[in-house]
Protein backbone atom coordinates (compact mmCIF):
# COMPACT_ATOMS: atom_id res chain seq x y z
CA UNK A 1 17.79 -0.48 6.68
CA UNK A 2 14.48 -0.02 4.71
CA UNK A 3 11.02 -1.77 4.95
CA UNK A 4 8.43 -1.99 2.33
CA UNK A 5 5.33 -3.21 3.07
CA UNK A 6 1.68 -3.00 1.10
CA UNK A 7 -2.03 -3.95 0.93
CA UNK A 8 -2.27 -4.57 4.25
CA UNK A 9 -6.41 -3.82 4.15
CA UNK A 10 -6.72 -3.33 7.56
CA UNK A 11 -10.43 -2.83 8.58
CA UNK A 12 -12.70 -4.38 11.92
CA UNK A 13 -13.18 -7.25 10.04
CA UNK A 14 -9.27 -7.81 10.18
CA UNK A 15 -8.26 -7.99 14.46
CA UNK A 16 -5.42 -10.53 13.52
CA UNK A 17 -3.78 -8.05 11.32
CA UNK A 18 -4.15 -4.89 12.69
CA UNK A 19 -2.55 -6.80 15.61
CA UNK A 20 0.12 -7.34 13.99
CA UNK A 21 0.82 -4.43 12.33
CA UNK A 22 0.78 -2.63 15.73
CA UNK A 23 3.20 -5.12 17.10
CA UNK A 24 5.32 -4.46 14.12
CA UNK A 25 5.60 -0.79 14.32
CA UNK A 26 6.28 -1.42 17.92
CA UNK A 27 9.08 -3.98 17.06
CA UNK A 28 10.40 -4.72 13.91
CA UNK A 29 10.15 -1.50 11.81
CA UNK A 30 11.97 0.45 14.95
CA UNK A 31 15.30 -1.46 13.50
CA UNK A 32 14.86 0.36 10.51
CA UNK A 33 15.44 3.73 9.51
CA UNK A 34 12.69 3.82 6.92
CA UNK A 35 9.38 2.68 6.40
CA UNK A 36 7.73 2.95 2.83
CA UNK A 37 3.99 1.82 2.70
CA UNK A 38 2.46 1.37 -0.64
CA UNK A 39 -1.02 1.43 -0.75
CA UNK A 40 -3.89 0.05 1.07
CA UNK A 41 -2.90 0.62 4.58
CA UNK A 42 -6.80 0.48 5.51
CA UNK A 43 -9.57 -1.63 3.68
CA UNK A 44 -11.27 1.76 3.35
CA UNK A 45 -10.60 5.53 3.96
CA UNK A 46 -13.63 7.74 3.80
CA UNK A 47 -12.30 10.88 4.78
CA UNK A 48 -9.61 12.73 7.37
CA UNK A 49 -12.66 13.32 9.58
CA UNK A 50 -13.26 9.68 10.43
CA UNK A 51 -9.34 10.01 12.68
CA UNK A 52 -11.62 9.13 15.56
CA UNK A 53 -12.75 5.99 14.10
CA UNK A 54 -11.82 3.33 16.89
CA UNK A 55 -9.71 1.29 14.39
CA UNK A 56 -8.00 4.60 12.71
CA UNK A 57 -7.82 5.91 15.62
CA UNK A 58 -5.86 2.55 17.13
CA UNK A 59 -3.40 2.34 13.58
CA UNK A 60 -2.86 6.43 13.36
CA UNK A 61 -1.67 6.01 17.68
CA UNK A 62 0.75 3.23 16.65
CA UNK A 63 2.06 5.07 13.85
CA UNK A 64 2.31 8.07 15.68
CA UNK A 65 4.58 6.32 18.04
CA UNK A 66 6.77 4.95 15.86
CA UNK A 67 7.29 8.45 13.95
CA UNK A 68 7.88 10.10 16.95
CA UNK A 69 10.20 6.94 18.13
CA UNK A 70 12.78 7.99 15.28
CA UNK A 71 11.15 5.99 12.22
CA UNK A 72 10.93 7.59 9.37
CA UNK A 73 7.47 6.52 7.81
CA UNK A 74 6.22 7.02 4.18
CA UNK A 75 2.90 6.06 2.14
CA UNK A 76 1.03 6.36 -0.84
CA UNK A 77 -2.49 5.84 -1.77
CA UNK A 78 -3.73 2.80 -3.06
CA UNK A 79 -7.11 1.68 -4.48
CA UNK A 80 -9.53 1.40 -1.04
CA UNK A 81 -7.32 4.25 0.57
CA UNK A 82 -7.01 6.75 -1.62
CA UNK A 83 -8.62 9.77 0.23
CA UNK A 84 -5.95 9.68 2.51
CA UNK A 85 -5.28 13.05 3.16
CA UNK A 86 -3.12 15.97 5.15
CA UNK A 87 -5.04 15.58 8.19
CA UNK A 88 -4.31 11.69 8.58
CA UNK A 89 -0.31 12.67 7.46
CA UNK A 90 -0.68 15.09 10.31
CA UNK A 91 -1.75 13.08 12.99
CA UNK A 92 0.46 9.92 11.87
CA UNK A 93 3.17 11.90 11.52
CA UNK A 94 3.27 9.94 8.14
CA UNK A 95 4.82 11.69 4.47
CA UNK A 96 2.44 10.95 1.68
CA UNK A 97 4.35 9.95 -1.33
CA UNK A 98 3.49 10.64 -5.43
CA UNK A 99 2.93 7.53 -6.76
CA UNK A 100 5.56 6.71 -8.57
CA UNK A 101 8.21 7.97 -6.26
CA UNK A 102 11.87 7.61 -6.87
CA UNK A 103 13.79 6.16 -4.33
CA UNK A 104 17.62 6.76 -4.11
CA UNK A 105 20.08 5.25 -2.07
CA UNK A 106 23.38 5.33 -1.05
CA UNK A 107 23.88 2.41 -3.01
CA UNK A 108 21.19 1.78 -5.82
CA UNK A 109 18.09 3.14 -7.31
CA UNK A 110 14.32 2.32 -6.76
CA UNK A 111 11.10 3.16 -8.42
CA UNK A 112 7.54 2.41 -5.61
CA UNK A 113 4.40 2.34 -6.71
CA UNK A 114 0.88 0.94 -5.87
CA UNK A 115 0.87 -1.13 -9.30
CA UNK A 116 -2.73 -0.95 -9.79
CA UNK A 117 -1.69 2.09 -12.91
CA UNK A 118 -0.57 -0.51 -14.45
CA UNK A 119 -3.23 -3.25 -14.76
CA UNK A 120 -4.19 -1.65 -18.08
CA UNK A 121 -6.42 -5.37 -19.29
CA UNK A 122 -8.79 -5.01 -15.88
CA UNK A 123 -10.85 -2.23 -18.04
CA UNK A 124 -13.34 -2.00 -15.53
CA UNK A 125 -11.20 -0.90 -12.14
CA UNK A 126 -9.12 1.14 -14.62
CA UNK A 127 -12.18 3.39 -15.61
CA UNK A 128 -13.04 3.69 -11.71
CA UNK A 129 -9.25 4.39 -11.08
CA UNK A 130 -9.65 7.25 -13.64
CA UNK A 131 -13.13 8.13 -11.69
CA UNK A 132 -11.68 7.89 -8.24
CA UNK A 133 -8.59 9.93 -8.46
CA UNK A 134 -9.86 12.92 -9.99
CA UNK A 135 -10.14 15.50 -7.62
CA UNK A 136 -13.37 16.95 -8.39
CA UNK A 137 -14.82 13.32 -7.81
CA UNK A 138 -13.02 13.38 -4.32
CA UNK A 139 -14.09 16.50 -3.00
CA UNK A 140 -17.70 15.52 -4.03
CA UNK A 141 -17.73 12.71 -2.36
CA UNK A 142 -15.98 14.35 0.87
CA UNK A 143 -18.90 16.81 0.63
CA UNK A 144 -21.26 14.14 1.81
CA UNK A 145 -21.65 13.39 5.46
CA UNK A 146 -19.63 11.03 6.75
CA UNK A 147 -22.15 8.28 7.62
CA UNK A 148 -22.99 8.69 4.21
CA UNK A 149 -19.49 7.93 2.90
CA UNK A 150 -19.59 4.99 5.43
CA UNK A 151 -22.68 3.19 3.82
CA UNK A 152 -20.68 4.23 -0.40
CA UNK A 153 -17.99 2.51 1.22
CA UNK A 154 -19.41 -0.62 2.46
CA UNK A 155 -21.58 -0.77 -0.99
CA UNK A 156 -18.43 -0.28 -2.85
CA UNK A 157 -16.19 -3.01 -0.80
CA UNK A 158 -19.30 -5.31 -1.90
CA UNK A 159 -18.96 -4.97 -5.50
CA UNK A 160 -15.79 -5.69 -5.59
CA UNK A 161 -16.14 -8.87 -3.28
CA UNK A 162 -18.48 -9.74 -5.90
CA UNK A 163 -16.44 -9.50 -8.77
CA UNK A 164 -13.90 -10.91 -7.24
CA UNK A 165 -15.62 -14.24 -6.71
CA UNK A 166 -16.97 -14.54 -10.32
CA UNK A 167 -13.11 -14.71 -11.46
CA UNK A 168 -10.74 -17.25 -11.43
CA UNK A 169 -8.16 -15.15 -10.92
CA UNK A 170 -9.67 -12.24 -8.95
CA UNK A 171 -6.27 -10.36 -9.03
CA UNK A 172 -4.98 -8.68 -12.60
CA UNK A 173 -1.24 -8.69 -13.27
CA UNK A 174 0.42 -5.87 -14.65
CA UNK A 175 0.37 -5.37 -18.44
CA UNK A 176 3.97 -6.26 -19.67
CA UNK A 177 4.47 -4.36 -21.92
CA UNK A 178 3.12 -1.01 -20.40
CA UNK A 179 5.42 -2.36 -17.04
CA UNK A 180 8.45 -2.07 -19.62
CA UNK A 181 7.68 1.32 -20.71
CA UNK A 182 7.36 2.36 -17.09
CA UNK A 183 10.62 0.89 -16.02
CA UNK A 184 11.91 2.10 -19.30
CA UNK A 185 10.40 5.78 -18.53
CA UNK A 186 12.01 5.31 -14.69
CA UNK A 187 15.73 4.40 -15.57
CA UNK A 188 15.77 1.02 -15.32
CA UNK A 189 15.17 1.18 -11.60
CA UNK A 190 14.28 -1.71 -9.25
CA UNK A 191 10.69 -1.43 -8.67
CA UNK A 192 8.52 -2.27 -5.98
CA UNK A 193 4.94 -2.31 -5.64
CA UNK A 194 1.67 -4.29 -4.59
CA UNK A 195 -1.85 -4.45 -5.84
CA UNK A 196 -1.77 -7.78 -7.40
CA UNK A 197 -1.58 -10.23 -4.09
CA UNK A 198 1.08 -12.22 -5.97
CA UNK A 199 4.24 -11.64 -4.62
CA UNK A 200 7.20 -12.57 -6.37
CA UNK A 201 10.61 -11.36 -7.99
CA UNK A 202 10.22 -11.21 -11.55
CA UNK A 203 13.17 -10.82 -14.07
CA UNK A 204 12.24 -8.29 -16.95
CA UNK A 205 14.57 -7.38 -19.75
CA UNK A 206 14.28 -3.46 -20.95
CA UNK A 207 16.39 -2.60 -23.79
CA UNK A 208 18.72 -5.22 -23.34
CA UNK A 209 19.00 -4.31 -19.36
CA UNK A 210 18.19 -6.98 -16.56
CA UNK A 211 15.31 -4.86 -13.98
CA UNK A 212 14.14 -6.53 -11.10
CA UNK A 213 10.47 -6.37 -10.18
CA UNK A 214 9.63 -6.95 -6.58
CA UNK A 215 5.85 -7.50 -5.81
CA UNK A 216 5.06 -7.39 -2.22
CA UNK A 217 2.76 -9.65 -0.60
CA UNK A 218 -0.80 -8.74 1.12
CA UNK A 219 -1.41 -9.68 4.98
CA UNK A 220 -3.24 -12.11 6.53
CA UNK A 221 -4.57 -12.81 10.43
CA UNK A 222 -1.89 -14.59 11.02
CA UNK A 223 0.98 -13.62 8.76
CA UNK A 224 2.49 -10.25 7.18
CA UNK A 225 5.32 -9.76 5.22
CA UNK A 226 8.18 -7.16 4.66
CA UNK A 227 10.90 -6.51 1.84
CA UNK A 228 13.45 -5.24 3.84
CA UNK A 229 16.66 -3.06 2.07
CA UNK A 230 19.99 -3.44 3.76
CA UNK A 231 21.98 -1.76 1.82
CA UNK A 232 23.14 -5.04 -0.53
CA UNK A 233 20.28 -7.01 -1.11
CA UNK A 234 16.61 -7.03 -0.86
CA UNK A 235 14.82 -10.21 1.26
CA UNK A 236 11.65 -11.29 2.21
CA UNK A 237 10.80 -10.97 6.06
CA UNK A 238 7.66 -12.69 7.32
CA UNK A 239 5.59 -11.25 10.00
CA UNK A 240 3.66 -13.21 12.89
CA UNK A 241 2.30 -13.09 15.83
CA UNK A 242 4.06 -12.62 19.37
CA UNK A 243 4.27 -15.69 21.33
CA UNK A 244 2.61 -15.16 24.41
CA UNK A 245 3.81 -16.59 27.98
């Protein structure tokens, strides 16, 4: 059995959901033999030498523990965590993934990805994508102290909140026709990804070939949300809290 999960922005301002997420690598995911996470574990990475961060510290212990428990656990970058690096793969015990990654199994074929490459009409984040993963940019910005990269980050985090409220949709969809090409350019493969906060199957047909597009939903305080693979089908799973005695 697989489990995808995404965008689960987990930060101090988020208790409910890192709670959960903890319970769920305790729990849940331990039924599973893999665990793919695409993109935005954290609401922010600044750097592998913030692992002692009380929060990272907390989410990098829990994954640690579910590694070592027999888990096999995967991630990529996404857009607030993308200096995720070898020291935080280290001491998660965590393989970071290309994004795209191919995924084959036994019985069928699936491309993962962040999705945010593919919201080609938000020009705006798509220049700062092109900004933020270059790697000259990176290690500039890892050259600065880490307080420093602190403040960036909060200052960044706050733009965004702002342009998020001035639209009515703050979330861009992919571009259809650049999603065809990719699933065109990746075999026709089921794909699987996050970004948008819309989850939802959607039907797409390449070439005259049905492909299945599975967007997975964000978390909340008091709900998360897995795909899970077993081996047939893929479902939805929701995710809440423990009931406590």
């Amino acid at each position: 059995m697989i489990l995808f999960i995404s965008d689960l922005h987990l930060s101090p301002r988020s208790p409910g959901a890192t709670c959960l997420f903890r319970q769920f690598l305790a729990g849940r995911a331990r039924q599973a033999t893999e665990l793919y996470i695409l993109g935005d574990l954290f609401e922010a990475w600044v750097g592998d030498d913030d692992l002692a961060d009380p929060l990272n510290a907390e989410i990098i212990a829990g994954l640690r523990a579910a590694a070592e428990s027999g888990l096999k656990i995967n991630a990529m970058h996404g857009n607030r965590d993308f200096l995720l690096g070898a020291g935080f793969a280290a001491a998660s015990g965590v393989k970071l993934l290309n994004d795209p990654y191919i995924l084959s199994t036994a019985e069928w074929q699936f491309v993962l990805s962040h999705g945010d490459a593919l919201c080609l009409d938000d020009t705006a984040y798509m220049a700062f994508r092109t900004q933020a993963r270059n790697p000259e940019w990176q290690a500039a910005l890892l050259a600065k102290p880490l307080a420093e990269r602190r403040v960036i980050a909060a200052q960044m985090r706050e733009i965004s909140e702002a342009s998020q409220r001035d639209k009515a949709n703050p979330y861009t969809d992919l571009q259809p026709a650049a999603t065809d090409d990719f699933l065109r350019e990746h075999g026709y493969a089921t794909f699987i990804h996050g970004h948008t906060h819309q989850p939802a199957m959607h039907d797409h047909i390449v070439d005259g070939i049905h492909v299945e597009r599975w967007v997975l939903a964000d978390w909340h305080e008091e709900r998360g949300e897995c795909l899970v693979w077993d081996g047939e089908a893929l479902r939805r799973e929701a995710i809440l809290p423990e009931q406590r005695a």
